[in-house]
PDB file of N, CA and C in Angstrom:
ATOM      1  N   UNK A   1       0.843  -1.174   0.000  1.00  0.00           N
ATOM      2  CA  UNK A   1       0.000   0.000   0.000  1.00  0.00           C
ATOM      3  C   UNK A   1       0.893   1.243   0.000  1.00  0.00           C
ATOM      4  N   UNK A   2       0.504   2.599  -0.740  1.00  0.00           N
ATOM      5  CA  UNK A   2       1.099   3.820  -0.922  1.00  0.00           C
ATOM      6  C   UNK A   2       1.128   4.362   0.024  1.00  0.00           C
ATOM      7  N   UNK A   3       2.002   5.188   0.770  1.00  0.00           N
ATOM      8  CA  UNK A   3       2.148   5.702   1.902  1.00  0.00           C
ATOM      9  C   UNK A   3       1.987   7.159   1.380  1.00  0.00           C
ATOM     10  N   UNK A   4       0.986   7.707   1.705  1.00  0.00           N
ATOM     11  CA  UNK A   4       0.741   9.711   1.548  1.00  0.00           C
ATOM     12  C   UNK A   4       1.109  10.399   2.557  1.00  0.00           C
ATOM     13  N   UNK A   5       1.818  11.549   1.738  1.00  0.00           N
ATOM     14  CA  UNK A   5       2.312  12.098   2.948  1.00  0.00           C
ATOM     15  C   UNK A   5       1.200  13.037   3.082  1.00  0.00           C
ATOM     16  N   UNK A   6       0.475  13.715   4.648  1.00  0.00           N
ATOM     17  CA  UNK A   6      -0.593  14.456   4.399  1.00  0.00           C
ATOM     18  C   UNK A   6      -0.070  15.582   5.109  1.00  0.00           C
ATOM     19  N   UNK A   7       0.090  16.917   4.946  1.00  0.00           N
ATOM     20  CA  UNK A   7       0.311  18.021   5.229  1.00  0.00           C
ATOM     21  C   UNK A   7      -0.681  18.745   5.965  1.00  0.00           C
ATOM     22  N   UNK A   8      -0.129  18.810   7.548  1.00  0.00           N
ATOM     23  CA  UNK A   8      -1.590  19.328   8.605  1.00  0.00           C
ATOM     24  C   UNK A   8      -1.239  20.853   8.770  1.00  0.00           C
ATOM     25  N   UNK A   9      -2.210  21.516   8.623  1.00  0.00           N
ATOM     26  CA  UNK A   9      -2.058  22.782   9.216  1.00  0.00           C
ATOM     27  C   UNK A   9      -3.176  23.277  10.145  1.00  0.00           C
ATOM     28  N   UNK A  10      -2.424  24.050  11.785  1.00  0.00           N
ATOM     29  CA  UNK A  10      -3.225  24.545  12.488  1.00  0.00           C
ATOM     30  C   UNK A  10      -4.180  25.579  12.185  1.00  0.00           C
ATOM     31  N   UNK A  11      -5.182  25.813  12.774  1.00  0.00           N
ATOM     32  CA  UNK A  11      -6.038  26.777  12.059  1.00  0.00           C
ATOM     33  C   UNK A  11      -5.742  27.935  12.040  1.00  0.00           C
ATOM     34  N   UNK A  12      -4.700  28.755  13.054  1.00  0.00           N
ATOM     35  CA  UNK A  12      -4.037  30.086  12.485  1.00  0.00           C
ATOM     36  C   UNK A  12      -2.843  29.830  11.372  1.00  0.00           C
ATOM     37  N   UNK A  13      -2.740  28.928  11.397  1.00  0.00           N
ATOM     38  CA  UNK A  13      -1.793  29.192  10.080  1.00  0.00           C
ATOM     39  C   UNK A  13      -2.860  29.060   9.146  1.00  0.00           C
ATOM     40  N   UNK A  14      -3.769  28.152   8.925  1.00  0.00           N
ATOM     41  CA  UNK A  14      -4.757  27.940   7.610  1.00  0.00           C
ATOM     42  C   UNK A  14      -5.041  29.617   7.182  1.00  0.00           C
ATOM     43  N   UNK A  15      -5.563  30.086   8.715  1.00  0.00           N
ATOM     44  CA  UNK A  15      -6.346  31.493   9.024  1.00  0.00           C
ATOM     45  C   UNK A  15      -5.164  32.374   7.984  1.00  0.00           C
ATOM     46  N   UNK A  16      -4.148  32.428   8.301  1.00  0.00           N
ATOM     47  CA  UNK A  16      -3.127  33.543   8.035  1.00  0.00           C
ATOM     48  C   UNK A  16      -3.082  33.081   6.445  1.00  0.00           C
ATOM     49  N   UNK A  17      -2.616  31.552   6.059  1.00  0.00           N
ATOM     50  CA  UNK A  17      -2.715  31.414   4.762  1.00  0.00           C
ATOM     51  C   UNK A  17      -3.771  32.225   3.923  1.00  0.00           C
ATOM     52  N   UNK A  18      -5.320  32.227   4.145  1.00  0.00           N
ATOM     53  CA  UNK A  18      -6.674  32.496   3.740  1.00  0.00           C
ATOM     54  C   UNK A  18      -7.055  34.393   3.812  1.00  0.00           C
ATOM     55  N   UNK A  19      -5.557  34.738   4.906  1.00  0.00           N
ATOM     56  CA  UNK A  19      -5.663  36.133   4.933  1.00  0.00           C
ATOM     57  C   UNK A  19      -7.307  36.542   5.508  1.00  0.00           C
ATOM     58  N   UNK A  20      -7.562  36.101   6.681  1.00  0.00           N
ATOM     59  CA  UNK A  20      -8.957  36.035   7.026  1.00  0.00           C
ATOM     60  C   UNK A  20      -8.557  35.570   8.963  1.00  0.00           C
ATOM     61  N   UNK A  21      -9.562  35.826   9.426  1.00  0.00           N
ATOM     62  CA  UNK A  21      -9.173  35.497  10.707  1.00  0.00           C
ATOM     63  C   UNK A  21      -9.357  33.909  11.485  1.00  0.00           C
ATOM     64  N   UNK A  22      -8.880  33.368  12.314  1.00  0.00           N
ATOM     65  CA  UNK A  22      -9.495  32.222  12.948  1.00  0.00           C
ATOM     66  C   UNK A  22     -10.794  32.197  13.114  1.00  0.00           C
ATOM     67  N   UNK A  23     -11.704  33.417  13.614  1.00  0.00           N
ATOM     68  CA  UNK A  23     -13.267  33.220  13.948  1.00  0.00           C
ATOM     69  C   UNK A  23     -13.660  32.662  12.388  1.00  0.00           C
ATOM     70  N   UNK A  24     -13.673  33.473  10.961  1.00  0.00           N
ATOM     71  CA  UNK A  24     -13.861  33.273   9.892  1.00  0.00           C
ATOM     72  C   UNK A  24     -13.646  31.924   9.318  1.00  0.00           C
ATOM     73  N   UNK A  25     -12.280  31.689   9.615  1.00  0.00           N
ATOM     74  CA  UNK A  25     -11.831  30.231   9.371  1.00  0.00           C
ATOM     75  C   UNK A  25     -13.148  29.254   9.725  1.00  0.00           C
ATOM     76  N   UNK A  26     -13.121  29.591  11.111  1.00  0.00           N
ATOM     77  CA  UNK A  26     -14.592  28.674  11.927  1.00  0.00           C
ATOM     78  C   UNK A  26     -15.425  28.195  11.299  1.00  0.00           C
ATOM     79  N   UNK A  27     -15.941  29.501  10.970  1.00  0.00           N
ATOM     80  CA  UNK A  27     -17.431  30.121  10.100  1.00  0.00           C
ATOM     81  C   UNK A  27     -17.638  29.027   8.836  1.00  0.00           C
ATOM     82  N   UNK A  28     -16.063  29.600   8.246  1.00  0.00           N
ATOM     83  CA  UNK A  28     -15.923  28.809   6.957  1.00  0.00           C
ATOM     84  C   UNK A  28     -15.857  26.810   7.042  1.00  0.00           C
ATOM     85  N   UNK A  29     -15.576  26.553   7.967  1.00  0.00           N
ATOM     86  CA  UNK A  29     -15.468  25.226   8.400  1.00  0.00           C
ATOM     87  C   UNK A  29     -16.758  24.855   8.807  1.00  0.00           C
ATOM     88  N   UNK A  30     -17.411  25.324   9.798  1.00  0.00           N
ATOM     89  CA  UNK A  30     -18.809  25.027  10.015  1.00  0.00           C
ATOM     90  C   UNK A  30     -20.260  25.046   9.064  1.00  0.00           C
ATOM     91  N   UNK A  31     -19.949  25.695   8.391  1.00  0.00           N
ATOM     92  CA  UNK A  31     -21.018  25.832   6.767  1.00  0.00           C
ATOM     93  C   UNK A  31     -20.041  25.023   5.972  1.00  0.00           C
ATOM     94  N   UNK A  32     -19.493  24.701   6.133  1.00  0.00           N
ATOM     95  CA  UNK A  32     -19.146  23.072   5.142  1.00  0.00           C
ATOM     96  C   UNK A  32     -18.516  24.135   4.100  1.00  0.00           C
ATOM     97  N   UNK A  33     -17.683  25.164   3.967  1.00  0.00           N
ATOM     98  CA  UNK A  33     -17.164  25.360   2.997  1.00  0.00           C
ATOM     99  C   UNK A  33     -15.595  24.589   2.774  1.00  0.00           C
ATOM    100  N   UNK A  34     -15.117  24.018   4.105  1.00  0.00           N
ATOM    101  CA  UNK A  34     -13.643  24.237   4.134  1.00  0.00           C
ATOM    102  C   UNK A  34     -13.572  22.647   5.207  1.00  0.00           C
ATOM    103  N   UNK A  35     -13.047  21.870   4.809  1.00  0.00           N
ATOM    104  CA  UNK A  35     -12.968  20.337   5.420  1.00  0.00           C
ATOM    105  C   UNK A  35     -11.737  20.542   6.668  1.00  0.00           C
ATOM    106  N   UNK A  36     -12.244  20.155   7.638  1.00  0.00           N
ATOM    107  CA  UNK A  36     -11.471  20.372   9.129  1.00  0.00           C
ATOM    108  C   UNK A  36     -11.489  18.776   9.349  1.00  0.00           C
ATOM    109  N   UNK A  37     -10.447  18.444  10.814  1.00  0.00           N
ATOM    110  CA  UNK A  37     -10.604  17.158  10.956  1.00  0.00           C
ATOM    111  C   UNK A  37     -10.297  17.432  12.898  1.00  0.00           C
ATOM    112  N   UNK A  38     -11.078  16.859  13.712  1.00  0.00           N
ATOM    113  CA  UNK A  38     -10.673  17.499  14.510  1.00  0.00           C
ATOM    114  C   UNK A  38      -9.928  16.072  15.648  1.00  0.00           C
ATOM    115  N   UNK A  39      -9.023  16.083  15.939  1.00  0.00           N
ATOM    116  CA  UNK A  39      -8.037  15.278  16.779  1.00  0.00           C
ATOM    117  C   UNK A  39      -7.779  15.659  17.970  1.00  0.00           C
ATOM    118  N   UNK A  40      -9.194  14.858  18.967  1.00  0.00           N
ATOM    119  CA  UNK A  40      -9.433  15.080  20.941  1.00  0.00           C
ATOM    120  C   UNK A  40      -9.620  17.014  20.567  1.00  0.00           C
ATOM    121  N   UNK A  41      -8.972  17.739  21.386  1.00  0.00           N
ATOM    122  CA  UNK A  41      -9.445  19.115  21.132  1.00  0.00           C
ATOM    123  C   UNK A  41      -8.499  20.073  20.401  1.00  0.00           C
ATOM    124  N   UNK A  42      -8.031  19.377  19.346  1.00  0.00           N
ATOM    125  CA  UNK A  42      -7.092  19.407  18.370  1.00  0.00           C
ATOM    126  C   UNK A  42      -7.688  20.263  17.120  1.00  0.00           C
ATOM    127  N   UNK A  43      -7.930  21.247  16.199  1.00  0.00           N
ATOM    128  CA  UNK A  43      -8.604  20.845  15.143  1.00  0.00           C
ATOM    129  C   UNK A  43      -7.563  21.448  14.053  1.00  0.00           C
ATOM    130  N   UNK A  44      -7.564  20.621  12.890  1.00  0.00           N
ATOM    131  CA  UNK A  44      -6.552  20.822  11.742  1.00  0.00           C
ATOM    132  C   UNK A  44      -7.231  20.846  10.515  1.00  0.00           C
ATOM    133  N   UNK A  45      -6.099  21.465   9.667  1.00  0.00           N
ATOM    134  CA  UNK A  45      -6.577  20.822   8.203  1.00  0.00           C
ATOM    135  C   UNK A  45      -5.681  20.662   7.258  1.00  0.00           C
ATOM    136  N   UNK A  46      -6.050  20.171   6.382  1.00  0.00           N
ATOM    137  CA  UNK A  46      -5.229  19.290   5.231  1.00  0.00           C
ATOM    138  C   UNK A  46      -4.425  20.721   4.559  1.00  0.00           C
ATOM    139  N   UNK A  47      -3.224  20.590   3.857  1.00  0.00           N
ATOM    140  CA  UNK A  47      -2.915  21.877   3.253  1.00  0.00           C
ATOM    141  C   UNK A  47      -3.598  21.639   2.012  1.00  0.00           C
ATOM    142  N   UNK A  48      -3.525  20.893   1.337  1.00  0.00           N
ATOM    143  CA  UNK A  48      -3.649  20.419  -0.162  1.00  0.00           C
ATOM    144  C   UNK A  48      -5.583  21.116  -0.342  1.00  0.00           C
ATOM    145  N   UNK A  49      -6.524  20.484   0.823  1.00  0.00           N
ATOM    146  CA  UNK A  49      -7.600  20.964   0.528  1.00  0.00           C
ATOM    147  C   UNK A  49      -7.400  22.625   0.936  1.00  0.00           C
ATOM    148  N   UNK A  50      -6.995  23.155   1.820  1.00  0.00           N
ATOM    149  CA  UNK A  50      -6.983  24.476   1.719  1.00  0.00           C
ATOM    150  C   UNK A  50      -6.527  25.155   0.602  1.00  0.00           C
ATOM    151  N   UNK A  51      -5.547  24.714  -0.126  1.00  0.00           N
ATOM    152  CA  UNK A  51      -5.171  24.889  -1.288  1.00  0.00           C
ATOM    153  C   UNK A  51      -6.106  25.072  -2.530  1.00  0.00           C
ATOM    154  N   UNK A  52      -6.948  23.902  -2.257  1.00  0.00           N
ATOM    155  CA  UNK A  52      -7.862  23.665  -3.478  1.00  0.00           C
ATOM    156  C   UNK A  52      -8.852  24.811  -3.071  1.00  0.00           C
ATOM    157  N   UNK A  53      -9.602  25.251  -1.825  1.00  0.00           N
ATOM    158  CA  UNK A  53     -10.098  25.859  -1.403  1.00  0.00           C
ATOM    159  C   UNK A  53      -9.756  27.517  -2.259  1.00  0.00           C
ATOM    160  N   UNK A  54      -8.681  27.833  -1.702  1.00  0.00           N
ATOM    161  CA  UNK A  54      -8.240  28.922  -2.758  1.00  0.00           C
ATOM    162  C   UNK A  54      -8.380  28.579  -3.905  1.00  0.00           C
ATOM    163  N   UNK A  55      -8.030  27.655  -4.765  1.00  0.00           N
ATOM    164  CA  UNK A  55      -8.042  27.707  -6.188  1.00  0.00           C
ATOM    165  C   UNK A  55      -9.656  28.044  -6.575  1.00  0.00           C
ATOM    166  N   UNK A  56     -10.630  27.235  -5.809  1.00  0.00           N
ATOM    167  CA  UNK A  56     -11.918  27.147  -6.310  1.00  0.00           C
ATOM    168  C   UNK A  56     -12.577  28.773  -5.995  1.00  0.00           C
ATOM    169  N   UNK A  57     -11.623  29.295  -5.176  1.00  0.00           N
ATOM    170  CA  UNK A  57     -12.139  31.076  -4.503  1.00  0.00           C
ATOM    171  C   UNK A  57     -12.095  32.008  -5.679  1.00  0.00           C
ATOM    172  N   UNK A  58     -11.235  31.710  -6.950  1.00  0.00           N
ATOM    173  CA  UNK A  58     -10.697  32.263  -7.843  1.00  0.00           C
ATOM    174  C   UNK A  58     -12.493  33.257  -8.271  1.00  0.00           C
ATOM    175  N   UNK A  59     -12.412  34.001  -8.784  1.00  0.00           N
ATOM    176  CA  UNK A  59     -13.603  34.823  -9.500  1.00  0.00           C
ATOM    177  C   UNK A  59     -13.566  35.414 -10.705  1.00  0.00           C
ATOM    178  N   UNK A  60     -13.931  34.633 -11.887  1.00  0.00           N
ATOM    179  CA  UNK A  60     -14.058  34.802 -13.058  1.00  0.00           C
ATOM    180  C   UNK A  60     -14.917  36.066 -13.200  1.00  0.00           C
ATOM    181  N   UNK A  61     -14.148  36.777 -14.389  1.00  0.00           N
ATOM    182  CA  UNK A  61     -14.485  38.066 -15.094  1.00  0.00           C
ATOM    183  C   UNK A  61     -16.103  38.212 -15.373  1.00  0.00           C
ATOM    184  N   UNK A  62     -16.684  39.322 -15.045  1.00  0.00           N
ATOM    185  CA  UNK A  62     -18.097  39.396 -15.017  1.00  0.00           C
ATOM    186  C   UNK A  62     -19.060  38.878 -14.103  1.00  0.00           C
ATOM    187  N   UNK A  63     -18.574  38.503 -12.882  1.00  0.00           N
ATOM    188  CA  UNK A  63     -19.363  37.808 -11.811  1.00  0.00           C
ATOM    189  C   UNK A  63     -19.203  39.017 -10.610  1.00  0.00           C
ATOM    190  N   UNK A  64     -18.889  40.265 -10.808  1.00  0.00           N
ATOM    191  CA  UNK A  64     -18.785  41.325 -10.097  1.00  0.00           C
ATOM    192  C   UNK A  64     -19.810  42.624 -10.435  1.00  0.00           C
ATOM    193  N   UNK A  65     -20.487  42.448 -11.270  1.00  0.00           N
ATOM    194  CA  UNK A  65     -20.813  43.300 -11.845  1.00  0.00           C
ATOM    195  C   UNK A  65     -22.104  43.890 -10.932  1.00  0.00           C
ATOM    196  N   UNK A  66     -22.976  42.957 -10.271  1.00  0.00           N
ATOM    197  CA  UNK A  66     -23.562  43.601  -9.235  1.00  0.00           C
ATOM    198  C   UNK A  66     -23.493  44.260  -8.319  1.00  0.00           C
ATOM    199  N   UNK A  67     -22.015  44.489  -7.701  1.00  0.00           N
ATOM    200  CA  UNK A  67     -21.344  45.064  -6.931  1.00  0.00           C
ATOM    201  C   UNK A  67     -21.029  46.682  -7.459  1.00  0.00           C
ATOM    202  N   UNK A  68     -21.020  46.855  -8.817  1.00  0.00           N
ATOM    203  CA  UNK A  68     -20.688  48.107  -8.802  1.00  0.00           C
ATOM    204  C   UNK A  68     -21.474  48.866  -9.922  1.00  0.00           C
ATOM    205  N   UNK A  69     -23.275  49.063 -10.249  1.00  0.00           N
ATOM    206  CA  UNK A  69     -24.050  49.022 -10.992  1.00  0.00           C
ATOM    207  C   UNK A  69     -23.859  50.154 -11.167  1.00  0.00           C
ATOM    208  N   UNK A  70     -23.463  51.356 -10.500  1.00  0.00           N
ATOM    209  CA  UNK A  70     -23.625  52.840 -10.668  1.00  0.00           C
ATOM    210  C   UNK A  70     -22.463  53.210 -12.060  1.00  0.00           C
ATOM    211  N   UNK A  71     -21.238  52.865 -11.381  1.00  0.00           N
ATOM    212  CA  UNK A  71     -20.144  52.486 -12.761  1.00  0.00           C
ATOM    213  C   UNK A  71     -20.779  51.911 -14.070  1.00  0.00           C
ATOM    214  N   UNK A  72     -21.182  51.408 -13.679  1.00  0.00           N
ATOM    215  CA  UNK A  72     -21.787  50.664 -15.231  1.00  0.00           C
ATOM    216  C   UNK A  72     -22.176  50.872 -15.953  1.00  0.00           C
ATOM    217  N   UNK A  73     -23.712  51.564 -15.621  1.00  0.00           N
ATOM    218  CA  UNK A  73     -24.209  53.028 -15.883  1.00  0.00           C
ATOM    219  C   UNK A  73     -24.283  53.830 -16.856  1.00  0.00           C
ATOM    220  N   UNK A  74     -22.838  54.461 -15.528  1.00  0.00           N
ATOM    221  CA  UNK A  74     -22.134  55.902 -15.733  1.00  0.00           C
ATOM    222  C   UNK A  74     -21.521  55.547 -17.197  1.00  0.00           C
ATOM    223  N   UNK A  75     -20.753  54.123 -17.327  1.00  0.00           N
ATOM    224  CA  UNK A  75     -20.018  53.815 -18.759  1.00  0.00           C
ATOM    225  C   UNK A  75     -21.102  53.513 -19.579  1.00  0.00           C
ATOM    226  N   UNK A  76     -21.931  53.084 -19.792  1.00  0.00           N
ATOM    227  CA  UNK A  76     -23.017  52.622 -20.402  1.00  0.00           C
ATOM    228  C   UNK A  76     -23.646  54.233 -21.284  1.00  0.00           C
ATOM    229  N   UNK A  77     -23.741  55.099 -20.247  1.00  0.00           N
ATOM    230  CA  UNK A  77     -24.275  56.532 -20.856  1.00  0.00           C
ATOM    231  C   UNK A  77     -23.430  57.324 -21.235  1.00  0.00           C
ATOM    232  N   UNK A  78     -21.776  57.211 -20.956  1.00  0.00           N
ATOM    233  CA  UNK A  78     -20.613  58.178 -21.329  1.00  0.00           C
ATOM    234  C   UNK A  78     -20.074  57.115 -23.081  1.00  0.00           C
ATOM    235  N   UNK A  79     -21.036  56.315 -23.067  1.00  0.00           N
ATOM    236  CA  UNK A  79     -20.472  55.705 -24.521  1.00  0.00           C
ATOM    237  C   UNK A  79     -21.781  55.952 -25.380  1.00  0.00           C
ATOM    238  N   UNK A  80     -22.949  56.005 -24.960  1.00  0.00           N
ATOM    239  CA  UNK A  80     -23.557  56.773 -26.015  1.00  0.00           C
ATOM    240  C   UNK A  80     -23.416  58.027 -26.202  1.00  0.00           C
ATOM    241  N   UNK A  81     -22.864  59.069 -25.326  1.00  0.00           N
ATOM    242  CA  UNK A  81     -22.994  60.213 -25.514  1.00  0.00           C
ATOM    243  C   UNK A  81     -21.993  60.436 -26.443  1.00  0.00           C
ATOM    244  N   UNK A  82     -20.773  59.385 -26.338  1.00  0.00           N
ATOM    245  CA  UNK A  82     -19.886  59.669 -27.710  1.00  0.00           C
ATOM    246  C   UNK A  82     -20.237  59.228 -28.525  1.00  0.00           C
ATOM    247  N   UNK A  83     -21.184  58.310 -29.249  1.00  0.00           N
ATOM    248  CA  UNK A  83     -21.768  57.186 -30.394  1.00  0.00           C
ATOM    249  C   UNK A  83     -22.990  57.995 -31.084  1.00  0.00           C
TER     250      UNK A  83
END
């Protein structure tokens, strides 16, 4: 059988990796966004899934656009006024 090596990280380091705080970390672990494993009153996590965690955080172009409707607008009416 393959022996894996599994890479544990405490939750302030996960926290500091994620640039977010330990309470958040929590948050994020308890709504099932982020896989924890917890060992007696231990709790860790995998690096590789935190990893993936970031990768999947990534935010493709045009999925912001609700966030800033006034801009939009503003470009939307400063390009007909030149057209």
């Amino acid at each position: 059988m393959a022996s894996v090596d599994i890479h544990w990280m405490s939750t302030g380091d996960a926290a500091r990796r994620l640039g977010v705080t330990v309470r958040t970390l929590y948050r994020l672990i308890d709504e099932g966004e982020l896989p924890a494993y917890k060992f007696g009153r231990v709790i860790r996590l995998q690096q590789n899934e935190v990893d993936d965690f970031i990768s999947h955080s990534r935010i493709e172009p045009g999925k912001l656009q609700h966030l800033y409707p006034d801009a939009r607008r503003e470009l939307s009416e400063a390009e007909h006024s030149l057209g």
